[in-house]
Protein backbone atom coordinates (compact mmCIF):
# COMPACT_ATOMS: atom_id res chain seq x y z
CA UNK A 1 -14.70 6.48 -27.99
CA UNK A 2 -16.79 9.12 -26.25
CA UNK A 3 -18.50 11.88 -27.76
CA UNK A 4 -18.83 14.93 -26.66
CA UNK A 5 -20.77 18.77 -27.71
CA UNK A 6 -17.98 21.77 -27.32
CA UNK A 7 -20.18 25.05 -27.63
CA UNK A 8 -22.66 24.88 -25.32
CA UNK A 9 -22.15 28.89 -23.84
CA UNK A 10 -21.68 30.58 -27.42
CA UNK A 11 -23.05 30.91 -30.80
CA UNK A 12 -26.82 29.31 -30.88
CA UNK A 13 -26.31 28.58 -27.69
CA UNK A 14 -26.93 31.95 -25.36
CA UNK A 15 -30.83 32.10 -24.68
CA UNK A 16 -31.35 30.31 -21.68
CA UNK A 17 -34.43 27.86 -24.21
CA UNK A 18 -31.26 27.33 -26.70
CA UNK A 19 -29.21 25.69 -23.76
CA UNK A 20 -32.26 24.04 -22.41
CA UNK A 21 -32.92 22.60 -25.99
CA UNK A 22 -29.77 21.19 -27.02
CA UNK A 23 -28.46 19.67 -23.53
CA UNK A 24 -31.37 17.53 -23.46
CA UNK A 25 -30.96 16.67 -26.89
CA UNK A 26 -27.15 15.95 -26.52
CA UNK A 27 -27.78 13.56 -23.14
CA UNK A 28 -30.93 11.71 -25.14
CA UNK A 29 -28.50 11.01 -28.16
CA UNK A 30 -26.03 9.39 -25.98
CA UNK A 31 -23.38 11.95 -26.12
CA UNK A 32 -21.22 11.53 -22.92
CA UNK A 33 -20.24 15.61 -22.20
CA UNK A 34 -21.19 19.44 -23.12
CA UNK A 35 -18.32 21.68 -23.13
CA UNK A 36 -17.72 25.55 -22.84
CA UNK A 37 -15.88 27.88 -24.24
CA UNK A 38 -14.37 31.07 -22.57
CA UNK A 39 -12.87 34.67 -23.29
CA UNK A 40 -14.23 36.74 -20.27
CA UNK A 41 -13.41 39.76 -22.66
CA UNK A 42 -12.62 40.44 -26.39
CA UNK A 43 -10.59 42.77 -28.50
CA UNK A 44 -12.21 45.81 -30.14
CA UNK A 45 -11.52 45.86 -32.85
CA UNK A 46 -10.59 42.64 -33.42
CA UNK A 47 -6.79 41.58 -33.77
CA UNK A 48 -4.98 38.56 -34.38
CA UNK A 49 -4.84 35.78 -33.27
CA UNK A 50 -8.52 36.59 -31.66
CA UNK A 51 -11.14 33.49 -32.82
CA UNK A 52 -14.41 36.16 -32.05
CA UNK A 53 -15.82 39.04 -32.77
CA UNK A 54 -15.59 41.50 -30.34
CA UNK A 55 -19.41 41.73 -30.43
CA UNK A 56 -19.90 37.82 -30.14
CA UNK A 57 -22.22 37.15 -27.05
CA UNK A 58 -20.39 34.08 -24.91
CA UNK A 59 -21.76 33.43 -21.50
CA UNK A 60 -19.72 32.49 -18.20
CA UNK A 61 -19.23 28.90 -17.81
CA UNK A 62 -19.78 27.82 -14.40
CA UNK A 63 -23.25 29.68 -15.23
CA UNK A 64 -23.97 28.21 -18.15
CA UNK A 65 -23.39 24.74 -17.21
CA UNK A 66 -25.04 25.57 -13.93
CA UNK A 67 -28.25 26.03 -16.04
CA UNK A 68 -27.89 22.77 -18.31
CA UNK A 69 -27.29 20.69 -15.51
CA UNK A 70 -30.83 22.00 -14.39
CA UNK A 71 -32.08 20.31 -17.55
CA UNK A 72 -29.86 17.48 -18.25
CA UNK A 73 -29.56 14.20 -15.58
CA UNK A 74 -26.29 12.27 -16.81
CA UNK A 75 -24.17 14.00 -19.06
CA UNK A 76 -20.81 15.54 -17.77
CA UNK A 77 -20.17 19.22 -17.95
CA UNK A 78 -16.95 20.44 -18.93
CA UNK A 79 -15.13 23.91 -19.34
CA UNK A 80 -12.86 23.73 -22.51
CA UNK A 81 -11.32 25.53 -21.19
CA UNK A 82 -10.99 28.30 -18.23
CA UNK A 83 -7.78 30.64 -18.63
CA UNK A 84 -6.86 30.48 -15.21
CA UNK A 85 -4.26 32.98 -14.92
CA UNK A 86 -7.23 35.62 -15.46
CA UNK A 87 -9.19 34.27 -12.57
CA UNK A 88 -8.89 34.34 -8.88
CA UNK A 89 -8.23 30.81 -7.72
CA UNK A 90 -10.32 30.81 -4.60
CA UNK A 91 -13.50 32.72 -5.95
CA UNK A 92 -13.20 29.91 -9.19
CA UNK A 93 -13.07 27.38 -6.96
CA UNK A 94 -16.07 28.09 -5.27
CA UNK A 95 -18.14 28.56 -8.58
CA UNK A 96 -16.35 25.28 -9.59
CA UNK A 97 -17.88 23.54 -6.79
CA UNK A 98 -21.13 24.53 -6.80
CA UNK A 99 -21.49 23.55 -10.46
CA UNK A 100 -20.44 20.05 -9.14
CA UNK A 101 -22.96 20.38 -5.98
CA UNK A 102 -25.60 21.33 -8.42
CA UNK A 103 -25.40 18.99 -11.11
CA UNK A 104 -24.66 15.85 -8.69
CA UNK A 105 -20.71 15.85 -9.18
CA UNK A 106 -20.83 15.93 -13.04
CA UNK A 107 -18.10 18.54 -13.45
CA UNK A 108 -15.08 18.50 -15.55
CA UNK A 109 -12.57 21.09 -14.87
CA UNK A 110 -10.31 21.81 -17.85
CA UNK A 111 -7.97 24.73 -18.05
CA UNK A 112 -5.65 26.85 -19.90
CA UNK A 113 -2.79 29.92 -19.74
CA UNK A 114 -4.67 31.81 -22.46
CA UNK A 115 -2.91 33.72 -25.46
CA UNK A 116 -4.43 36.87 -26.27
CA UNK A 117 -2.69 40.02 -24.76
CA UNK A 118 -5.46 42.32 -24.82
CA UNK A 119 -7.68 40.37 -22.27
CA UNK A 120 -4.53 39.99 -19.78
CA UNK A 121 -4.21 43.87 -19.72
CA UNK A 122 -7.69 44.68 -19.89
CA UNK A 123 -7.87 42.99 -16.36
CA UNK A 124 -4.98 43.67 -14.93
CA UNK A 125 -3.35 40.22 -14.85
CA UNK A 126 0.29 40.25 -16.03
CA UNK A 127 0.87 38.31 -19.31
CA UNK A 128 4.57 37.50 -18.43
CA UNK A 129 4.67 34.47 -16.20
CA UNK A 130 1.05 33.10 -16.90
CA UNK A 131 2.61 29.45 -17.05
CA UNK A 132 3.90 29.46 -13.46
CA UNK A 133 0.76 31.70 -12.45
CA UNK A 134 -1.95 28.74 -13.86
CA UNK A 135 0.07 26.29 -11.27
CA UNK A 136 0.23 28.20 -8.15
CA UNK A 137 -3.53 28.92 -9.33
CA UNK A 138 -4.59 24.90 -9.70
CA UNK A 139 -2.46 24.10 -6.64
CA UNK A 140 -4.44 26.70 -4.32
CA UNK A 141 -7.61 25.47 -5.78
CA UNK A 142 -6.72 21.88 -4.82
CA UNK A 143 -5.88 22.69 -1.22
CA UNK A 144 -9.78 24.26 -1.21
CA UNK A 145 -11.25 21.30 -2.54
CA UNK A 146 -9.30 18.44 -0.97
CA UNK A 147 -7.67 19.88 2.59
CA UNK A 148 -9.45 19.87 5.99
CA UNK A 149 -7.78 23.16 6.44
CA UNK A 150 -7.02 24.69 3.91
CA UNK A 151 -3.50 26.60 3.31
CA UNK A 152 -1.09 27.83 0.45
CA UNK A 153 2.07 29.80 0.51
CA UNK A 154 3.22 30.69 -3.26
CA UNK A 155 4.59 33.78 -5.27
CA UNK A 156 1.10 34.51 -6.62
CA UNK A 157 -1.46 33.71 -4.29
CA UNK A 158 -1.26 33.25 -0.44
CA UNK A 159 -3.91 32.51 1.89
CA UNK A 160 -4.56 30.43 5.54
CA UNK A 161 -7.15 29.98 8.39
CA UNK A 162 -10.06 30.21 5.88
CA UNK A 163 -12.40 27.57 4.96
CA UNK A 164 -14.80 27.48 1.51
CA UNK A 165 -17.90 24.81 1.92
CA UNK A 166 -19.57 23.01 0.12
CA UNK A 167 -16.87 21.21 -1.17
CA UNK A 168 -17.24 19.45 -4.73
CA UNK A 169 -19.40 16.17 -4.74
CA UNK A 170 -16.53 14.39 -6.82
CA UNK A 171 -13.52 13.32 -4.59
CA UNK A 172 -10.83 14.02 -4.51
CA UNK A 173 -12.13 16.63 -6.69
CA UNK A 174 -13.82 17.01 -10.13
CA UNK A 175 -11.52 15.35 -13.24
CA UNK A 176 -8.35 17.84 -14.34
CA UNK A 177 -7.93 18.54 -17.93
CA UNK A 178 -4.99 20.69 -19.29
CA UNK A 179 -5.17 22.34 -22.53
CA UNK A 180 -3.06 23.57 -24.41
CA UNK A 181 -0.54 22.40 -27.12
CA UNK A 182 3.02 23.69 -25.63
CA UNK A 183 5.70 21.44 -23.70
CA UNK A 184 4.37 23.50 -20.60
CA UNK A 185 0.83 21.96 -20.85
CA UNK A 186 2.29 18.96 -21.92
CA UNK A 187 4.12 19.15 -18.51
CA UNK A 188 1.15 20.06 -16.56
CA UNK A 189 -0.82 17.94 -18.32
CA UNK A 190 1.27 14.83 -16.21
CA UNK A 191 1.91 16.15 -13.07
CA UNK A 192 -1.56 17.49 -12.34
CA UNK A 193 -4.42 16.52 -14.53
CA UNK A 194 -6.36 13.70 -15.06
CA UNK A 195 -6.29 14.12 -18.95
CA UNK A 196 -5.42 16.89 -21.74
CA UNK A 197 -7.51 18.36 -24.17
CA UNK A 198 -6.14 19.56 -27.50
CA UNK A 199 -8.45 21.91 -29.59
CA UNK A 200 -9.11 22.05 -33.17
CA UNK A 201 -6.39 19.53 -34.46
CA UNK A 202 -5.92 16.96 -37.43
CA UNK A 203 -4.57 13.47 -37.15
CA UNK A 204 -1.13 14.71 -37.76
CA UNK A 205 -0.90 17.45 -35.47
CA UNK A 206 -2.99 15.14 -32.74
CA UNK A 207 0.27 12.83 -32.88
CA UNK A 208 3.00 15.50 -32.51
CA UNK A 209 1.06 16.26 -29.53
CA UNK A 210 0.95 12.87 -27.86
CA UNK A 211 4.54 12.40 -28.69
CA UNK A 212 4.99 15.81 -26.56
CA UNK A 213 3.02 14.40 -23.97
CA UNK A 214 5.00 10.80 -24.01
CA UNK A 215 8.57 13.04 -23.61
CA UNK A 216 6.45 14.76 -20.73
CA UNK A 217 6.13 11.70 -19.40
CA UNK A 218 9.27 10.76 -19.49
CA UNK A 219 10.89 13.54 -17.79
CA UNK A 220 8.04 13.92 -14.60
CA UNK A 221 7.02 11.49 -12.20
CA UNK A 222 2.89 10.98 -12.80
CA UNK A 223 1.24 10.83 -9.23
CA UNK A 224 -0.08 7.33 -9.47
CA UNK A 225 -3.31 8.23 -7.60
CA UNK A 226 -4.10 10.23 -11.25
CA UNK A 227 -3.72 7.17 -13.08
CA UNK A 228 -3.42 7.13 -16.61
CA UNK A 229 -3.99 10.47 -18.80
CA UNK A 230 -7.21 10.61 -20.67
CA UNK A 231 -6.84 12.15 -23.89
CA UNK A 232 -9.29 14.37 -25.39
CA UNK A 233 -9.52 16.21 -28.88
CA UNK A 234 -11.74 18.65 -30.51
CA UNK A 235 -11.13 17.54 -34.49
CA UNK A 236 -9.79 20.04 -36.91
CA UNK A 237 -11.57 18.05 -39.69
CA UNK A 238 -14.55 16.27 -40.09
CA UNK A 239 -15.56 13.11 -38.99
CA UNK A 240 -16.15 9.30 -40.69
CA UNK A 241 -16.41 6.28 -39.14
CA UNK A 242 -12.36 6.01 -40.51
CA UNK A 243 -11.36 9.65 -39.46
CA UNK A 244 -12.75 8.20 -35.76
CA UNK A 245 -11.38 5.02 -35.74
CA UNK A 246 -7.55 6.54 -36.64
CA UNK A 247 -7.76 9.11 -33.59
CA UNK A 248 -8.62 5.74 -31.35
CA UNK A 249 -5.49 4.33 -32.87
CA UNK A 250 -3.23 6.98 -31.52
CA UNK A 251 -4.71 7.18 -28.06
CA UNK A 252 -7.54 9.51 -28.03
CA UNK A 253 -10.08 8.56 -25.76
CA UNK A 254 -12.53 11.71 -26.26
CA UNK A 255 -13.57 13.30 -29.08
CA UNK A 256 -15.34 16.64 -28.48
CA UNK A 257 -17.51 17.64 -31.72
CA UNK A 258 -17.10 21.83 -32.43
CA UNK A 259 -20.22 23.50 -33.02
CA UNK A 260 -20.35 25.90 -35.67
CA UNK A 261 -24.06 26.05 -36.63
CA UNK A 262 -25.83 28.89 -37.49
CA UNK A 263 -29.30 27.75 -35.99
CA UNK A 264 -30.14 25.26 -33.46
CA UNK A 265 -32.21 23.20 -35.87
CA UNK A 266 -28.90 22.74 -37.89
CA UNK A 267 -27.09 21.93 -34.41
CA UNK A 268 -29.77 19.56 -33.51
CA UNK A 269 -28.99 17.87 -36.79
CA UNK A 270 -25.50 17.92 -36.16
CA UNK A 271 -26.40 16.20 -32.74
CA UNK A 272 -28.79 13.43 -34.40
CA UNK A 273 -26.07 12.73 -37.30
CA UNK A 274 -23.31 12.19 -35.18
CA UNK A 275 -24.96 10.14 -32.48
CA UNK A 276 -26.45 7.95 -35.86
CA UNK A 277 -23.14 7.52 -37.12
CA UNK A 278 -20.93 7.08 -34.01
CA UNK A 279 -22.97 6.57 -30.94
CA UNK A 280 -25.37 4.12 -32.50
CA UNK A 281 -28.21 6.24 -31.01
CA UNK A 282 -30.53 8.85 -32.93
């Protein structure tokens, strides 16, 4: 099992000494990834089903793992997740790359459709039709990273005769992860990505999950060049040594601890305590 630190752009985390601080400490305890959050906008006041305050301070990704990788040497960097409908494809994937140029091709791309209204109308992105949007969206961005001339003719993005370099250090390109617990990330989860992510789920839900992916699988062709889907969770309870070993018996392959401290001495100690307990470092 690998370990891995979701938080890294939020909460204690948002002082440029704060991200310094607990990258190093998560690569020196053996954890394997850091992972971001993102809502590039709130709503004010704050409505359902909204996880933040409006007022809660969460920097950009690419920049935030820009800056650990500045301070950290091994450990993967990983956006859990980008809602890529809200983004332009081409300007992400150039921000996407140069994290991966930057850190020494340590980048994880994961993605999302996203679920809160107010941030789709806020900028201007339709909500309807986010689903087909995020795969025109991933496609274009793969024909920037991996074509020698790039080109892309869709319903939501067009573009030709252009070319975006540096391209990312990791080829083809940096690993895919879809998140996202519908049948449509499920789907997308198999025909693009090189693993899925779930966030915040027990044991139970965890398996009605991979059973969603396994009828996903059934129904769609996997590219055999992706090989087989890594499986990532962020645990919706807390961890023993049993807890651990039963998400490795239904697949999991990742498990990305949330961070909800209040201080980064009790996130440090979260750090230390799982890498004692799991990582047999500490």
């Amino acid at each position: 099992m690998k370990f891995g630190l979701f938080g890294i752009n939020f909460g204690v985390c948002v002082t440029p000494a704060a991200i310094a601080r607990i990258a190093k400490a998560a690569e020196d305890a053996g954890f394997e990834s850091l992972w971001t959050g993102e809502h590039v906008v709130l709503p004010d006041p704050r409505v359902a089903p909204s996880p933040m305050a409006p007022d809660a301070p969460m920097l950009d990704p690419a920049v935030a793992l820009a800056f650990a990788a500045a301070h950290t040497k091994t450990i993967r960097l990983g956006t859990g997740i980008i809602i890529l409908p809200q983004r332009n494809p081409l300007v992400l994937a150039k921000e996407l790359a140069s994290v991966d140029v930057v850190s020494g091709g340590r980048l994880i791309f994961g993605l999302g459709v996203g679920y809160l209204k107010p941030e789709f109308d806020a900028l201007g992105i339709p909500f309807d039709n986010k689903g087909p949007r995020t795969t025109e969206y991933l496609e274009a961005m793969l024909a920037m990273w991996t074509q020698a001339s790039p080109a892309y003719e869709g319903r939501f993005v067009s573009f030709k005769g252009i070319q975006a370099m540096p391209r990312p250090v990791q080829k083809p390109h940096p690993p895919i992860v879809v998140g996202g617990h519908t049948a449509g990330a499920f789907r997308r989860s198999v025909q693009y990505a090189n693993g899925w992510y779930g966030f915040a789920l027990d044991l139970e839900k965890t398996a009605q999950c991979l059973n969603g992916i396994r009828e996903a699988e059934a129904q769609i062709a996997r590219p055999r060049e992706l090989g087989p889907l890594e499986i990532t969770i962020t645990p919706g309870v807390a961890l023993t040594p049993e807890i651990v070993a039963r998400y490795a018996e239904l697949g999991v392959h990742r498990l990305v601890v949330n961070n909800r401290a209040k201080t980064e001495d009790e996130l440090l100690a979260l750090i230390d305590t799982t890498a004692k307990t799991f990582i047999g470092k500490g």
